[in-house]
PDB file of N, CA and C in Angstrom:
ATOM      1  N   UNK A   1      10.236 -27.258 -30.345  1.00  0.00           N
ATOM      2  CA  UNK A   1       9.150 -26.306 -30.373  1.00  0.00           C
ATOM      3  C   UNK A   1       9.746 -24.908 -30.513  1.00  0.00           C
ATOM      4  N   UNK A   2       9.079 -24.315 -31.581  1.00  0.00           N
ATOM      5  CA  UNK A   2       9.617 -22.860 -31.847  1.00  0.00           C
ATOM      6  C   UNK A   2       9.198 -21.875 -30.760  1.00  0.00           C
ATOM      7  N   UNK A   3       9.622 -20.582 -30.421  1.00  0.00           N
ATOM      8  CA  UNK A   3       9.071 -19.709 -29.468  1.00  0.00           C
ATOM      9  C   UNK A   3       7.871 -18.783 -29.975  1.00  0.00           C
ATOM     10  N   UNK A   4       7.861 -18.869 -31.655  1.00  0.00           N
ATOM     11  CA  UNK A   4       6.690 -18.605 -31.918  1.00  0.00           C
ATOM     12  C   UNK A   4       5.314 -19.137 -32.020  1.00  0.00           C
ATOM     13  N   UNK A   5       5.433 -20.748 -31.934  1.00  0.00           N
ATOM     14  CA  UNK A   5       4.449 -21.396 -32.198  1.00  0.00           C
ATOM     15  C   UNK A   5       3.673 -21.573 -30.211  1.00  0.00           C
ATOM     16  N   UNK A   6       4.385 -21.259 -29.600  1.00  0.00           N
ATOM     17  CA  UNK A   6       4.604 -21.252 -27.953  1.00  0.00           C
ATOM     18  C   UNK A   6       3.525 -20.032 -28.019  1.00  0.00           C
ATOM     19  N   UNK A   7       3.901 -18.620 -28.617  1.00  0.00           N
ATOM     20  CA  UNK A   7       3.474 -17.677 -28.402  1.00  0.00           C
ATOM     21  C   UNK A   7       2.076 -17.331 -28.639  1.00  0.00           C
ATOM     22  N   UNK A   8       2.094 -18.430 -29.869  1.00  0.00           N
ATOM     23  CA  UNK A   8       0.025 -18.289 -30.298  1.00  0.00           C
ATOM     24  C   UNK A   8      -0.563 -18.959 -29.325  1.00  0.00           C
ATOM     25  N   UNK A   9      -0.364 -19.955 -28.599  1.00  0.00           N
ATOM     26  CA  UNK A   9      -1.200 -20.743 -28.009  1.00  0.00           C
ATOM     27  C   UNK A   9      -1.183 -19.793 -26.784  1.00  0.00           C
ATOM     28  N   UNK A  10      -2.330 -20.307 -25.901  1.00  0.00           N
ATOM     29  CA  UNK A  10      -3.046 -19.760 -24.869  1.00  0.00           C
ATOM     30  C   UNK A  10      -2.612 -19.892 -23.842  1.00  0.00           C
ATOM     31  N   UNK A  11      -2.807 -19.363 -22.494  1.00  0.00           N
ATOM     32  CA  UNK A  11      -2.214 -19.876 -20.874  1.00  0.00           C
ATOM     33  C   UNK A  11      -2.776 -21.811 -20.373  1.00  0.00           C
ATOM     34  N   UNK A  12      -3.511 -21.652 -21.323  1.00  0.00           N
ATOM     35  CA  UNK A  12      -3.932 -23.124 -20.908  1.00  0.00           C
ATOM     36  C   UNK A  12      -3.462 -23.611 -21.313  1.00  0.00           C
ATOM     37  N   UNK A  13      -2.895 -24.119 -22.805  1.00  0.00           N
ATOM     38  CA  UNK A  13      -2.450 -24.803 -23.238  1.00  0.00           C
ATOM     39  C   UNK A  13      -1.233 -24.710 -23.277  1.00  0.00           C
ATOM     40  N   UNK A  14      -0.184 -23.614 -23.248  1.00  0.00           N
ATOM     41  CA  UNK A  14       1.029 -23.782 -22.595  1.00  0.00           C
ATOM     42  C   UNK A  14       1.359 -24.161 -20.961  1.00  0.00           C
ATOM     43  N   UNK A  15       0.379 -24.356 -19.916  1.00  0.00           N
ATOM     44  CA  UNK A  15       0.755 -25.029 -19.291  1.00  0.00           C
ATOM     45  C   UNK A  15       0.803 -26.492 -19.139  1.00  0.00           C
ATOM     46  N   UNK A  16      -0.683 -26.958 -20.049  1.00  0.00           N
ATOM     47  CA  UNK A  16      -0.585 -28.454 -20.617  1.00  0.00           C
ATOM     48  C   UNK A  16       0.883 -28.972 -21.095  1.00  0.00           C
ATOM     49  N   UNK A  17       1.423 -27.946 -22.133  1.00  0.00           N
ATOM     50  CA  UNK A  17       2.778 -28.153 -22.615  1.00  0.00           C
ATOM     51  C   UNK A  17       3.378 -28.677 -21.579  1.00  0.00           C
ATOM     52  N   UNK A  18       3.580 -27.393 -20.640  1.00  0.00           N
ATOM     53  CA  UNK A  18       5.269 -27.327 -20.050  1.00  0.00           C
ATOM     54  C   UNK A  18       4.471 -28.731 -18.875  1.00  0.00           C
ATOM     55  N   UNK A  19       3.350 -28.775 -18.045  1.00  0.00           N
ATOM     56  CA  UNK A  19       3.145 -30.300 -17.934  1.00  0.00           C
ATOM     57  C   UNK A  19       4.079 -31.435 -18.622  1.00  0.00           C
ATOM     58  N   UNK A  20       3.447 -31.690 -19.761  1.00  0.00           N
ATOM     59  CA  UNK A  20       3.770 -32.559 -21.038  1.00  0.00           C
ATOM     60  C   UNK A  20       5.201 -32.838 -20.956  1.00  0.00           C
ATOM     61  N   UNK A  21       5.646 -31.788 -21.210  1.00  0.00           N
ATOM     62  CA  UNK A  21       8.013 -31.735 -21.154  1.00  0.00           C
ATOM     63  C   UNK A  21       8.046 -32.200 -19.638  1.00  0.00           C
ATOM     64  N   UNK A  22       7.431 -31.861 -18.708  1.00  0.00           N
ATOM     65  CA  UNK A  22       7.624 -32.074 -17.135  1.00  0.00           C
ATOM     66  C   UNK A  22       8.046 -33.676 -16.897  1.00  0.00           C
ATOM     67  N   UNK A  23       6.641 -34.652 -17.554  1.00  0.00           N
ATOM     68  CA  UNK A  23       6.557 -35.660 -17.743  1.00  0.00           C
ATOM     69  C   UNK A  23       7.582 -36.451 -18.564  1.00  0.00           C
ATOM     70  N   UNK A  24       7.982 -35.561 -19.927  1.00  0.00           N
ATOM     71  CA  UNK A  24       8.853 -36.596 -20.639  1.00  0.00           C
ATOM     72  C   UNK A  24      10.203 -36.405 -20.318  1.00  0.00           C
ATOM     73  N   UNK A  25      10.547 -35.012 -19.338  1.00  0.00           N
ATOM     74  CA  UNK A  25      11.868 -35.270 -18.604  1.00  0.00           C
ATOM     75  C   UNK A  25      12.317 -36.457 -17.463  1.00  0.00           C
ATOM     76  N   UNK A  26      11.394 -36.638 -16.705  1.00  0.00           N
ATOM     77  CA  UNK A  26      11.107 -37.562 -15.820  1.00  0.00           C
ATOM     78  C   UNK A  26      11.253 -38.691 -16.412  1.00  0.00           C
ATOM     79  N   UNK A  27      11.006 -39.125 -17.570  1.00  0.00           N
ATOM     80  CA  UNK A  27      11.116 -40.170 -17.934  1.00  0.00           C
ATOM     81  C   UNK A  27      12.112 -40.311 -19.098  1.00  0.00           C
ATOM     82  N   UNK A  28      12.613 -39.379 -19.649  1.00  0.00           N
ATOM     83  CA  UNK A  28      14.033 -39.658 -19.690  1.00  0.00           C
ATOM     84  C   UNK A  28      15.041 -39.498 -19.002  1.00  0.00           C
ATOM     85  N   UNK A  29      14.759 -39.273 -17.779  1.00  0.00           N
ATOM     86  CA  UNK A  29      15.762 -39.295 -16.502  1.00  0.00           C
ATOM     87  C   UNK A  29      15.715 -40.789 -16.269  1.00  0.00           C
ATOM     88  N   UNK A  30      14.972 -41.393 -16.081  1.00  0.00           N
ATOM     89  CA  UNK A  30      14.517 -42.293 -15.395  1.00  0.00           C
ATOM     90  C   UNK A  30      15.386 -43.533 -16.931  1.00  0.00           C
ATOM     91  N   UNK A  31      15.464 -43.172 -17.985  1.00  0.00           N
ATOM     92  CA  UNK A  31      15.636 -43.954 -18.832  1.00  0.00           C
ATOM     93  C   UNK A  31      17.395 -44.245 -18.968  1.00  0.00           C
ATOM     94  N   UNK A  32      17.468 -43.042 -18.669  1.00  0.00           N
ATOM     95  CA  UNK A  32      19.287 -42.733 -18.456  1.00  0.00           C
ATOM     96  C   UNK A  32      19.548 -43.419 -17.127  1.00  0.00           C
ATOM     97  N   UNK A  33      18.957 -43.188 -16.314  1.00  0.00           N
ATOM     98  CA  UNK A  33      19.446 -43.816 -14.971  1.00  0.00           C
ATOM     99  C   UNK A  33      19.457 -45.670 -14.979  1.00  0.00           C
ATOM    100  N   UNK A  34      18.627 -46.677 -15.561  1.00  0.00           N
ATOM    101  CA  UNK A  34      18.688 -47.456 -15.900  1.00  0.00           C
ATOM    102  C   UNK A  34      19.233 -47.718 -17.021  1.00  0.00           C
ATOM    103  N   UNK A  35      19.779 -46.963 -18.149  1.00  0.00           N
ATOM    104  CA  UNK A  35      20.845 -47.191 -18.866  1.00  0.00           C
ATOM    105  C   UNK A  35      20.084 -47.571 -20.412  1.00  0.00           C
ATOM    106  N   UNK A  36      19.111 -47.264 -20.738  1.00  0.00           N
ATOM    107  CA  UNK A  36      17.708 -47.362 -21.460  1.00  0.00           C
ATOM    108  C   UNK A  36      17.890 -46.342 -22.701  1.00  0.00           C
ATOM    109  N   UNK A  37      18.545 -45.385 -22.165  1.00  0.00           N
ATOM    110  CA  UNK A  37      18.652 -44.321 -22.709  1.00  0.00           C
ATOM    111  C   UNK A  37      19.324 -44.104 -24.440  1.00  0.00           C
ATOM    112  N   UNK A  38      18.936 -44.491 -25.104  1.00  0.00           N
ATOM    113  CA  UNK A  38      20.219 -44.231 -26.695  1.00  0.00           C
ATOM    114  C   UNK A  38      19.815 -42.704 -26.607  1.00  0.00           C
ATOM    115  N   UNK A  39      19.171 -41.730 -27.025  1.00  0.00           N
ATOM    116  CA  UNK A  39      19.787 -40.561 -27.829  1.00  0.00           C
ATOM    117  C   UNK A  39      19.802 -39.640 -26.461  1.00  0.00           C
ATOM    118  N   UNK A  40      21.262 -39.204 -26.009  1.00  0.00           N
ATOM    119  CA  UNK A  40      21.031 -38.636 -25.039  1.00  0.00           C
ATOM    120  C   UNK A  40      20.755 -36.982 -25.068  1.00  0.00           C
ATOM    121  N   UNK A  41      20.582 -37.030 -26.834  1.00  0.00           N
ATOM    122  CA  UNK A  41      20.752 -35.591 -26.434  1.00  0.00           C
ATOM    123  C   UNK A  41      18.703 -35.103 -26.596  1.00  0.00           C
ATOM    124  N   UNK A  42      18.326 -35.865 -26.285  1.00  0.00           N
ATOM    125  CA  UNK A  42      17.209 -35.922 -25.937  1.00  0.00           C
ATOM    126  C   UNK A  42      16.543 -34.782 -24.541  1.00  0.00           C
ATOM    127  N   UNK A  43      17.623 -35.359 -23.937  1.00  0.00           N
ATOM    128  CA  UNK A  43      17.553 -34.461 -22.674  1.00  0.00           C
ATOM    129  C   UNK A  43      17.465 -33.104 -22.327  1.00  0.00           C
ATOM    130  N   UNK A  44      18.675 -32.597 -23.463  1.00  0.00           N
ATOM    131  CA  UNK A  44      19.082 -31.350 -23.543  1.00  0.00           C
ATOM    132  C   UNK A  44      17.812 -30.464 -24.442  1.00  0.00           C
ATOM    133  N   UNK A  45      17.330 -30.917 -25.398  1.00  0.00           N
ATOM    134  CA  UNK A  45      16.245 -30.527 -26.362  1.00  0.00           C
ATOM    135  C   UNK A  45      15.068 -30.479 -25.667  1.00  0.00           C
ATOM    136  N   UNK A  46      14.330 -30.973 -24.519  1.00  0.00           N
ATOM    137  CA  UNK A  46      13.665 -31.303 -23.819  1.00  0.00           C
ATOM    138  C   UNK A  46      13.692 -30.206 -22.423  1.00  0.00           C
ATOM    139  N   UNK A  47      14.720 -30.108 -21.830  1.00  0.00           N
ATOM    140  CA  UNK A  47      15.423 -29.113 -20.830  1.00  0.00           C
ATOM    141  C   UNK A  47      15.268 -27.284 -21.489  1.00  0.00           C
ATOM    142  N   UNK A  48      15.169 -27.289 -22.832  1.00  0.00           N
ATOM    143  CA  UNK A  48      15.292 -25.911 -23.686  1.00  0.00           C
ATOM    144  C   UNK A  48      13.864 -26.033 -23.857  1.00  0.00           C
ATOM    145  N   UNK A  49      13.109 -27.149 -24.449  1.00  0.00           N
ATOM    146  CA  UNK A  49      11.522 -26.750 -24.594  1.00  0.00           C
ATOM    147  C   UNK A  49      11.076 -26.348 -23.126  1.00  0.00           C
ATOM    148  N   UNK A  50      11.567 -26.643 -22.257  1.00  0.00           N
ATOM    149  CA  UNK A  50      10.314 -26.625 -21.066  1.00  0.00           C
ATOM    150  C   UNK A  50      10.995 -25.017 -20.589  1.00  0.00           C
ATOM    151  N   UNK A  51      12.336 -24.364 -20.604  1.00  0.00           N
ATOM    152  CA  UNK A  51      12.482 -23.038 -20.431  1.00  0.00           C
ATOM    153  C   UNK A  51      11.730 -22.084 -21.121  1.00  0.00           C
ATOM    154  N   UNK A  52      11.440 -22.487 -22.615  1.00  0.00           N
ATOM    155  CA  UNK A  52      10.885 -21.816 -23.485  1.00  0.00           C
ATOM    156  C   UNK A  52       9.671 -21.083 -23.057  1.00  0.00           C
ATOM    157  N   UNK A  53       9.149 -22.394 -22.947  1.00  0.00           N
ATOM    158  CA  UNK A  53       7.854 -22.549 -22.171  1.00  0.00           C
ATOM    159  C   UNK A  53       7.291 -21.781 -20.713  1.00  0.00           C
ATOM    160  N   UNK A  54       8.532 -21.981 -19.861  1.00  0.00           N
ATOM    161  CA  UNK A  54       8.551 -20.990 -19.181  1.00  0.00           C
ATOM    162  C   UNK A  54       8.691 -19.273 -18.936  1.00  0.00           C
ATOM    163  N   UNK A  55       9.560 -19.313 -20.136  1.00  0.00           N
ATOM    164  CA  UNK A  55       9.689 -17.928 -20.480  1.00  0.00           C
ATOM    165  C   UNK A  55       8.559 -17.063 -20.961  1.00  0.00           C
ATOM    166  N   UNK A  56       7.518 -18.040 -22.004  1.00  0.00           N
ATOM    167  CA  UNK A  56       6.796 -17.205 -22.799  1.00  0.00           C
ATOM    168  C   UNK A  56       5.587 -17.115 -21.808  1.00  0.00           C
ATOM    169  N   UNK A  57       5.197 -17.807 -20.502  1.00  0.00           N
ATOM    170  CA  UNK A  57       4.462 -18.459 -19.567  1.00  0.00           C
ATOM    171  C   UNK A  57       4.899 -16.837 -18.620  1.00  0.00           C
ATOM    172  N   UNK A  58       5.618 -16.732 -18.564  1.00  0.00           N
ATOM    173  CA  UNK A  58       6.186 -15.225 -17.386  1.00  0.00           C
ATOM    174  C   UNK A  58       5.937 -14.416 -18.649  1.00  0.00           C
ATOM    175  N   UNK A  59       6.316 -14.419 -19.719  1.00  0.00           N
ATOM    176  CA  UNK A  59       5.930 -13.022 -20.643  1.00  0.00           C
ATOM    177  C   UNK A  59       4.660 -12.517 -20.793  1.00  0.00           C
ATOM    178  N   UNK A  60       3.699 -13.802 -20.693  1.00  0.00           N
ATOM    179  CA  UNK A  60       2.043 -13.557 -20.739  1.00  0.00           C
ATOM    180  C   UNK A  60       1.829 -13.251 -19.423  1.00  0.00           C
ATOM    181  N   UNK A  61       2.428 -13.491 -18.661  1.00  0.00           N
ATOM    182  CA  UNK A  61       2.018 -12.811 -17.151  1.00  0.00           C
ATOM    183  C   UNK A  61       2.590 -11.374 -16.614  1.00  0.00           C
ATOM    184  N   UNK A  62       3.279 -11.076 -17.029  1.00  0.00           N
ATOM    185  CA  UNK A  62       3.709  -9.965 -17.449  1.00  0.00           C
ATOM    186  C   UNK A  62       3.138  -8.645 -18.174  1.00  0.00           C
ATOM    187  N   UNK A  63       2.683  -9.291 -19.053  1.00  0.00           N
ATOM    188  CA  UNK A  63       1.449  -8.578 -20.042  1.00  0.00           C
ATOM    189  C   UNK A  63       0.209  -8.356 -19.380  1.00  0.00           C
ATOM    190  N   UNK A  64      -0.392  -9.358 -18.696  1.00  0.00           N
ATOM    191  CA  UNK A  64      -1.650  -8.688 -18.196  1.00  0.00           C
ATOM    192  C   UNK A  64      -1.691  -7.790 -17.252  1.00  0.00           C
TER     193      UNK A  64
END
């Protein structure tokens, strides 16, 4: 996910997002830990969307 496409969407729906990454970290934790896991760099791509997310999430709060 780009930081611009982050930036159009709304407070609602970027928290749906960073929800969304919340969930699919958890479960690629959970996939690695049982050994389930092939692309690990899954994790890392996943770990950067949900900062993103956070970042642009404090920038709109910031703004108002």
């Amino acid at each position: 996910m780009d930081a611009k496409e982050l930036r159009a969407k709304d407070e609602a729906a970027l928290t749906k997002e960073l929800q969304d990454l919340l969930k699919a970290q958890f479960s690629l934790r959970l996939q690695r830990a049982t050994q389930q896991l092939q692309n690990t760099s899954q994790i890392r791509k996943v770990r950067r969307d949900i900062a993103r997310t956070r970042t642009v999430l404090a920038q709109k709060a910031a703004a108002r």
